[in-house]
Protein backbone atom coordinates (compact mmCIF):
# COMPACT_ATOMS: atom_id res chain seq x y z
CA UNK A 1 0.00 0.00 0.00
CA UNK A 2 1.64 3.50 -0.83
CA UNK A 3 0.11 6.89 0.95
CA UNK A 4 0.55 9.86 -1.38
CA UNK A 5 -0.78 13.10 -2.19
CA UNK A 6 -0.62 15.77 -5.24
CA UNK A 7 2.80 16.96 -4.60
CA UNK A 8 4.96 16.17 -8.08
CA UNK A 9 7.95 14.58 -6.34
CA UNK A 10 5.88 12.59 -4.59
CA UNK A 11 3.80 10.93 -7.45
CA UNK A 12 7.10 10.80 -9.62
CA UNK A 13 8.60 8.03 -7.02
CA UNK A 14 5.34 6.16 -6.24
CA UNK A 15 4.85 6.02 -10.13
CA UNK A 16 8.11 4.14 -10.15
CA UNK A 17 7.59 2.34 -7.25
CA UNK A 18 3.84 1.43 -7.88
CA UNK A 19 5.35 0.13 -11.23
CA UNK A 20 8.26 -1.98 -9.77
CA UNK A 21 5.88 -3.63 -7.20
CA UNK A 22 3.43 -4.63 -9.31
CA UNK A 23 5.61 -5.63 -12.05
CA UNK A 24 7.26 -7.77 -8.85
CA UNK A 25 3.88 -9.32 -8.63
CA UNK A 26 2.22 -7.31 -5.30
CA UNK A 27 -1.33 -5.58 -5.02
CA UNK A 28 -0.72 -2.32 -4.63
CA UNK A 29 -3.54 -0.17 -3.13
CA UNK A 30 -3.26 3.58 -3.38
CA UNK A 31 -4.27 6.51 -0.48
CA UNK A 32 -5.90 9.51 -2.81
CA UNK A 33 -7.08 13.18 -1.70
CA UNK A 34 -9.92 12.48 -4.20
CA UNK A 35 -12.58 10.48 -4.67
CA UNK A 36 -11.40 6.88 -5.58
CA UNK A 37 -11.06 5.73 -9.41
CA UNK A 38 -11.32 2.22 -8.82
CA UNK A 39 -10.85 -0.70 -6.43
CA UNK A 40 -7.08 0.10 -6.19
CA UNK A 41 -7.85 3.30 -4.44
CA UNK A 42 -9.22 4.61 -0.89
CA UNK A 43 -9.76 7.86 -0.25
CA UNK A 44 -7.81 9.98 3.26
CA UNK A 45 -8.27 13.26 3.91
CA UNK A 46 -4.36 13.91 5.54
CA UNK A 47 -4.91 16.90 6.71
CA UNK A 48 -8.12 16.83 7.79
CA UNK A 49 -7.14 13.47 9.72
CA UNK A 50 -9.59 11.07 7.75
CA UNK A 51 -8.70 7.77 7.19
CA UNK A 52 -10.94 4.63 7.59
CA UNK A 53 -8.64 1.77 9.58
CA UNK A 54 -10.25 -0.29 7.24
CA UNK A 55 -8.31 0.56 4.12
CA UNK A 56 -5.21 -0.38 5.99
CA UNK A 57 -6.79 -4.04 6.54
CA UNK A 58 -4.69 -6.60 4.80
CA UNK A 59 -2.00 -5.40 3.33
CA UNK A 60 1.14 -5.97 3.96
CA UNK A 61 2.78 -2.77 4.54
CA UNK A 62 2.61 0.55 4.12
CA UNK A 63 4.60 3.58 2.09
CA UNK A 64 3.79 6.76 2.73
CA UNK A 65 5.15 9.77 0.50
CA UNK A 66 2.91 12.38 1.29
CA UNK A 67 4.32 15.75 1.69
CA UNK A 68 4.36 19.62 -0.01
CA UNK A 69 6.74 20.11 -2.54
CA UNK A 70 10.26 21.70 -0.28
CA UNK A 71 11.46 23.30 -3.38
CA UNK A 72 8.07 24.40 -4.99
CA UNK A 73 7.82 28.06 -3.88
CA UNK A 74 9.71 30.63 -2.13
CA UNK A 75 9.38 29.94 1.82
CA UNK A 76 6.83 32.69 3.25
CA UNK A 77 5.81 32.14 6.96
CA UNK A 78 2.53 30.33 5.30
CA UNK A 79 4.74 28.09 3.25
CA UNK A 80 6.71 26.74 5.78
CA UNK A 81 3.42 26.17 7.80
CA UNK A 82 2.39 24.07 4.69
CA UNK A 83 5.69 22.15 4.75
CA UNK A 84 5.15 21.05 8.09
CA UNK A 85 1.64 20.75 8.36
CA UNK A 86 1.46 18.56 5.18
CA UNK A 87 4.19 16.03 6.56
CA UNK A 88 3.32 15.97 10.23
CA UNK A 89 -0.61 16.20 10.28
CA UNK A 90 -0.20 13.61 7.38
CA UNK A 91 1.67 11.18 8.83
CA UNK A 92 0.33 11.02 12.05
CA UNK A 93 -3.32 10.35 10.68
CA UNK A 94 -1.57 7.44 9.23
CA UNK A 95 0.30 6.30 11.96
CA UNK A 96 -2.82 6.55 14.50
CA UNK A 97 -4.64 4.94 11.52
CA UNK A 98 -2.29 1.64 11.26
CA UNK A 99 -2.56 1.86 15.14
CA UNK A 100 -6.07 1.27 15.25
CA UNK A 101 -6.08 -1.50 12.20
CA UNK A 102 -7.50 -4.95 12.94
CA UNK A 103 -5.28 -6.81 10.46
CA UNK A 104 -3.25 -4.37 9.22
CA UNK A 105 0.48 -3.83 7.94
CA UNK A 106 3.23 -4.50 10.10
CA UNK A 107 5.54 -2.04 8.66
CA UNK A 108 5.69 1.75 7.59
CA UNK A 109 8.78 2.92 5.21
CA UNK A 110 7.67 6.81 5.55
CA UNK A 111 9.12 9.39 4.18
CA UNK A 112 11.68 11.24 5.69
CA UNK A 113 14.77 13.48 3.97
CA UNK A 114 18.23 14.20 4.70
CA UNK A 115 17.85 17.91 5.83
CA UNK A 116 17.70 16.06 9.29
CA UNK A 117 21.29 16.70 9.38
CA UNK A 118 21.48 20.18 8.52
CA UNK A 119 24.95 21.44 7.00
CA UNK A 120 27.22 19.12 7.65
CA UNK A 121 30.22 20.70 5.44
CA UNK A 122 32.61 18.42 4.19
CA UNK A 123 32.17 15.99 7.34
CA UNK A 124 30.42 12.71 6.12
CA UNK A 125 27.64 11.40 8.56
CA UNK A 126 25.65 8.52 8.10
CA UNK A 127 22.41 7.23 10.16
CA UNK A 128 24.52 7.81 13.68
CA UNK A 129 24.60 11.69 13.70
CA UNK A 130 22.37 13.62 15.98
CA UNK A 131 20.38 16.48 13.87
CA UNK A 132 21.38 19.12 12.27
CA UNK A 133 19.80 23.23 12.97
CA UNK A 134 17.39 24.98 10.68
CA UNK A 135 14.31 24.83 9.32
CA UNK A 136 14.56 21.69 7.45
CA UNK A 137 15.87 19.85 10.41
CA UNK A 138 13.45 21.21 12.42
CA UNK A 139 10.71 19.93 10.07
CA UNK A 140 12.28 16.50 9.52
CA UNK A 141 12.61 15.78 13.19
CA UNK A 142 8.78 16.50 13.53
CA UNK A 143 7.72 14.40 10.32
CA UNK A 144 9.73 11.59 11.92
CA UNK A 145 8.11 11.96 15.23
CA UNK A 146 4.86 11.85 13.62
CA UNK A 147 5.21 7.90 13.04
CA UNK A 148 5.41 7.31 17.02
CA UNK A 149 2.02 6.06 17.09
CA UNK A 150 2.51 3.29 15.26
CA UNK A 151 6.14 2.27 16.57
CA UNK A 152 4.11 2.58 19.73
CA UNK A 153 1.71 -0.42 18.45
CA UNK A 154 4.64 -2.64 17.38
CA UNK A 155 5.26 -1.87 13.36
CA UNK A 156 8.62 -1.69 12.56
CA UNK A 157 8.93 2.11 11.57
CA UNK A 158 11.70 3.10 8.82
CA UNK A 159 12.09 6.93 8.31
CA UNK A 160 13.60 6.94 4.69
CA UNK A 161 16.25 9.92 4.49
CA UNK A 162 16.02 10.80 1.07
CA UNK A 163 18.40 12.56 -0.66
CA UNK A 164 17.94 14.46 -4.10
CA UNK A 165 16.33 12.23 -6.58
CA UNK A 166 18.16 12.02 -9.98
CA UNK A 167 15.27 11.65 -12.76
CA UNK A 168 15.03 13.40 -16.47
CA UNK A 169 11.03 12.65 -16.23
CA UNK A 170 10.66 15.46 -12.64
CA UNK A 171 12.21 16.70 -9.53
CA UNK A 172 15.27 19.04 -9.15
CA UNK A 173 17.13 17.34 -11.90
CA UNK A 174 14.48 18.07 -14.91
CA UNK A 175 13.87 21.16 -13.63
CA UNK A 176 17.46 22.24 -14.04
CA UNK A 177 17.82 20.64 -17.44
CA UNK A 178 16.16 23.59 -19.68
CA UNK A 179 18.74 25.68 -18.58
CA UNK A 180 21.78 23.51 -18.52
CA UNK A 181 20.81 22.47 -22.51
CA UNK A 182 20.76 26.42 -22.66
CA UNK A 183 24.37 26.60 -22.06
CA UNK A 184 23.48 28.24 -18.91
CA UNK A 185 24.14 26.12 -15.59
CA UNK A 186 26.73 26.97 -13.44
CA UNK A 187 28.21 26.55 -9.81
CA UNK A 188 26.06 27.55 -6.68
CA UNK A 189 28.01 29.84 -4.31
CA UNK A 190 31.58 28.25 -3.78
CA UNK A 191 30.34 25.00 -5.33
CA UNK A 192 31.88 23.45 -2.30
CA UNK A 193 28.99 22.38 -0.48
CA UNK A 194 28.32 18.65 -0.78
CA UNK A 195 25.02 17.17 -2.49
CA UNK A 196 24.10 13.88 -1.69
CA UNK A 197 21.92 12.25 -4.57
CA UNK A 198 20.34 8.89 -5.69
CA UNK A 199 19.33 7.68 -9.02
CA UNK A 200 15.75 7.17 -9.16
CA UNK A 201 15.93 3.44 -10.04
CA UNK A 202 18.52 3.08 -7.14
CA UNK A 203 15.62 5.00 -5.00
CA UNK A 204 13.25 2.36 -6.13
CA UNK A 205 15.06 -0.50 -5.80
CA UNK A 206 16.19 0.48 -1.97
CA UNK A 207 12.61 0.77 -0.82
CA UNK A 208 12.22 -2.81 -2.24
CA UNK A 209 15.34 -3.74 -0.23
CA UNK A 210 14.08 -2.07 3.13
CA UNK A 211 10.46 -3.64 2.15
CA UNK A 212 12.30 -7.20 2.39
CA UNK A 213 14.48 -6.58 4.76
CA UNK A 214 14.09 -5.69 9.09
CA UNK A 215 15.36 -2.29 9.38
CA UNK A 216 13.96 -0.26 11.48
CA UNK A 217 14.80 3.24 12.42
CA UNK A 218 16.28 6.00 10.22
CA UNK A 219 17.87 4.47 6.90
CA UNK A 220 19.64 7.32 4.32
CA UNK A 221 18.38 6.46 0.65
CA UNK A 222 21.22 7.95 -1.33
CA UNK A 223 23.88 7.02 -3.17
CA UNK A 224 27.33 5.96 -1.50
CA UNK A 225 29.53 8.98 -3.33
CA UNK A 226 28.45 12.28 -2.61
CA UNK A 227 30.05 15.12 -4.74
CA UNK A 228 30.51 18.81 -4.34
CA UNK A 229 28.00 21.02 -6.82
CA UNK A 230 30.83 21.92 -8.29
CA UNK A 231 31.56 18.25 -9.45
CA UNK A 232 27.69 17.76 -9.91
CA UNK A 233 27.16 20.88 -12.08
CA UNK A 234 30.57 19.63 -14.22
CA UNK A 235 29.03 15.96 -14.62
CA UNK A 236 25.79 17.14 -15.66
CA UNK A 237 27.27 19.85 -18.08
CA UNK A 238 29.38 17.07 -19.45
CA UNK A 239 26.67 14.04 -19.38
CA UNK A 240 24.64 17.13 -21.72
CA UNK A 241 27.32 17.78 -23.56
CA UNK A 242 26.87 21.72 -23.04
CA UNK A 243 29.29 24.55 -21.63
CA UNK A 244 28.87 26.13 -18.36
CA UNK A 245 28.82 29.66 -17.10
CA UNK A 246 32.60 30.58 -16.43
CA UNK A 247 31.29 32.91 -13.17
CA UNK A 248 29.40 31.02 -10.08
CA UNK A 249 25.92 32.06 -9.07
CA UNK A 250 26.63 34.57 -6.51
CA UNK A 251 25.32 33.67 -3.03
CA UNK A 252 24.11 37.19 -2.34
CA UNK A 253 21.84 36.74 -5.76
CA UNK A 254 20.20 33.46 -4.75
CA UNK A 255 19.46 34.17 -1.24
CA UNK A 256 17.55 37.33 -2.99
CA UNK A 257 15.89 35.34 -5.49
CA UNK A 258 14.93 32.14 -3.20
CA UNK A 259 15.53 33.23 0.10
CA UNK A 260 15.45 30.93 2.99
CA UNK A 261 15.70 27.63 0.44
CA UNK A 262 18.37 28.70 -1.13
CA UNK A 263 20.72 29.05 2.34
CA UNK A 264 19.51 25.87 3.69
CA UNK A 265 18.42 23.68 0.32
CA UNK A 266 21.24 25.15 -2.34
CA UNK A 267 24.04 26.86 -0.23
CA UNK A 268 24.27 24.10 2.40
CA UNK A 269 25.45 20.96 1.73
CA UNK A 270 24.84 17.62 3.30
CA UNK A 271 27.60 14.84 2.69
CA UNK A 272 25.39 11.76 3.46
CA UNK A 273 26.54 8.06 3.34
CA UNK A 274 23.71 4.89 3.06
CA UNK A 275 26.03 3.29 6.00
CA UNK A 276 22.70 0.94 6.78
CA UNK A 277 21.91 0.12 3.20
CA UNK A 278 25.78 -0.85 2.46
CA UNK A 279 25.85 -2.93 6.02
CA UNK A 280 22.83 -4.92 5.09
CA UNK A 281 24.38 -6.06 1.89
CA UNK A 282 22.23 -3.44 -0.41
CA UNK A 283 24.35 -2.99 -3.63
CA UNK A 284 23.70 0.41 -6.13
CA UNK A 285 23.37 0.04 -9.50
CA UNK A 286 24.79 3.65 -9.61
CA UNK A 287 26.75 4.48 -7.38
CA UNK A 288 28.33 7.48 -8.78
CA UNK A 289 26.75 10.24 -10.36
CA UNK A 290 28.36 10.25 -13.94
CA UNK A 291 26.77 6.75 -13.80
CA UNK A 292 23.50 7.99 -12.66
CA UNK A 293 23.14 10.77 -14.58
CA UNK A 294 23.87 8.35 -17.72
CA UNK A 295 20.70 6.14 -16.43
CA UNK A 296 18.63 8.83 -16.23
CA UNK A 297 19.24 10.96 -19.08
């Protein structure tokens, strides 16, 4: 069962996933914000708190992706309320949900991101650091916390700490491509902060890992080489086959442009290693981005 909501990020990884799962030969039942298309689909009203126990009732598991879009506006004191309110009001009418279930899933893979760990520089954490300050870790602490209700009723909870999803088809990447084909990316800032990725097939095929597998607790979906955005900007320029700008984007301009996401989503870095994936004997099919990048273009 996957738990999603309109936000494009979100459906572009439960398409995949949806598609994986079934193609692995699993029902896959689908939480909508609109009234349901077929037999496939149950209806939950996230923020409202609305969900019947009863759509929970025989499946297997549950993965919820619900959540506002981080990068989708400019963060105004109302935005960030939506940011939070649309992960943590979410997930707990989930969690309270599977609590209550006569029959339902055992386990929750909800979605969780790496902003937990704020800016870590050029220091590599994995699953063992204590979070990070700012907004985003702020947020991500609360959206984790969310789940307690149904750790409290004995599923095995797994936060996924999702990095930045490499896809041509949405997220960050495809909207950056327009302008890199223009001849027009360049380096953020310094270009020193670190950006910890994960090709979207990799994505996919860790949730079917941590599906089969009995993690619990925090596990970091991203890939196990983390670059600088000055190496990711050169890959992608060169995977394109396009020049980039010879002068950085000035710092001063972006934080005037974006504002609060761009100091603590493009000007802070987070170098962030899968140390639970690798441990468990998950391998990557990509595991650096020139190789991602490849996949996905």
């Amino acid at each position: 069962m996957r738990g999603d909501d309109d936000d494009s990020g979100d459906r572009l990884l439960g398409t995949a996933l949806v598609r994986a799962l079934r193609a692995d030969g699993h029902e896959v039942r689908r939480l909508v914000r609109r009234a349901p298309a077929g037999p496939d689909e149950h209806f939950w009203d996230p923020a409202g708190g609305t969900l019947d126990p009863g759509a929970l009732e025989g499946a297997d598991a549950v993965v919820h992706l619900a959540g506002a879009g981080i990068g989708d506006r400019r963060w105004s004191e109302a935005y960030k309320r939506e940011l939070v309110n649309s992960r943590v009001n979410g997930t707990r009418t989930l969690a309270e949900a599977l609590a209550r279930a006569d029959g339902g899933p055992r386990v929750l893979l909800s979605s969780s991101a790496i902003g937990f760990y704020g800016d870590t520089g050029d220091r590599a954490v994995d699953e063992s650091a204590p979070a990070g300050t700012g907004f985003l870790a702020d947020l991500v602490g609360a959206w984790e916390a969310a789940t307690a209700p149904a750790g409290e009723a004995g599923l095995r909870v797994t936060p996924m700490r999702t990095g930045v999803v490499l896809s041509g088809r949405g997220g960050a990447l495809a909207r950056m491509l327009p302008i890199f084909k223009m001849g027009a990316g360049a380096v953020l800032g310094n270009g020193r902060q670190y950006v910890s990725w994960i090709s979207l097939p990799d994505w996919v095929d860790a949730v079917r890992f941590l599906l089969a597998h009995d993690l619990a607790g925090p596990v970091n979906l991203t890939a196990p080489e983390p670059v600088t955005n000055a190496e990711y900007t050169a890959t992608l320029a060169k995977a394109l086959r396009r020049p980039t700008m010879p002068l950085p984007a000035p710092r001063l301009a972006l934080r005037l442009a974006l504002g609060e996401f761009a100091e603590e989503a493009l000007l802070a870095g987070q170098r962030v290693l899968p140390r639970r994936l690798l441990d468990a004997g998950h391998r990557f099919a990509h595991p650096t981005v020139g190789e991602a990048l490849a996949a996905v273009l």
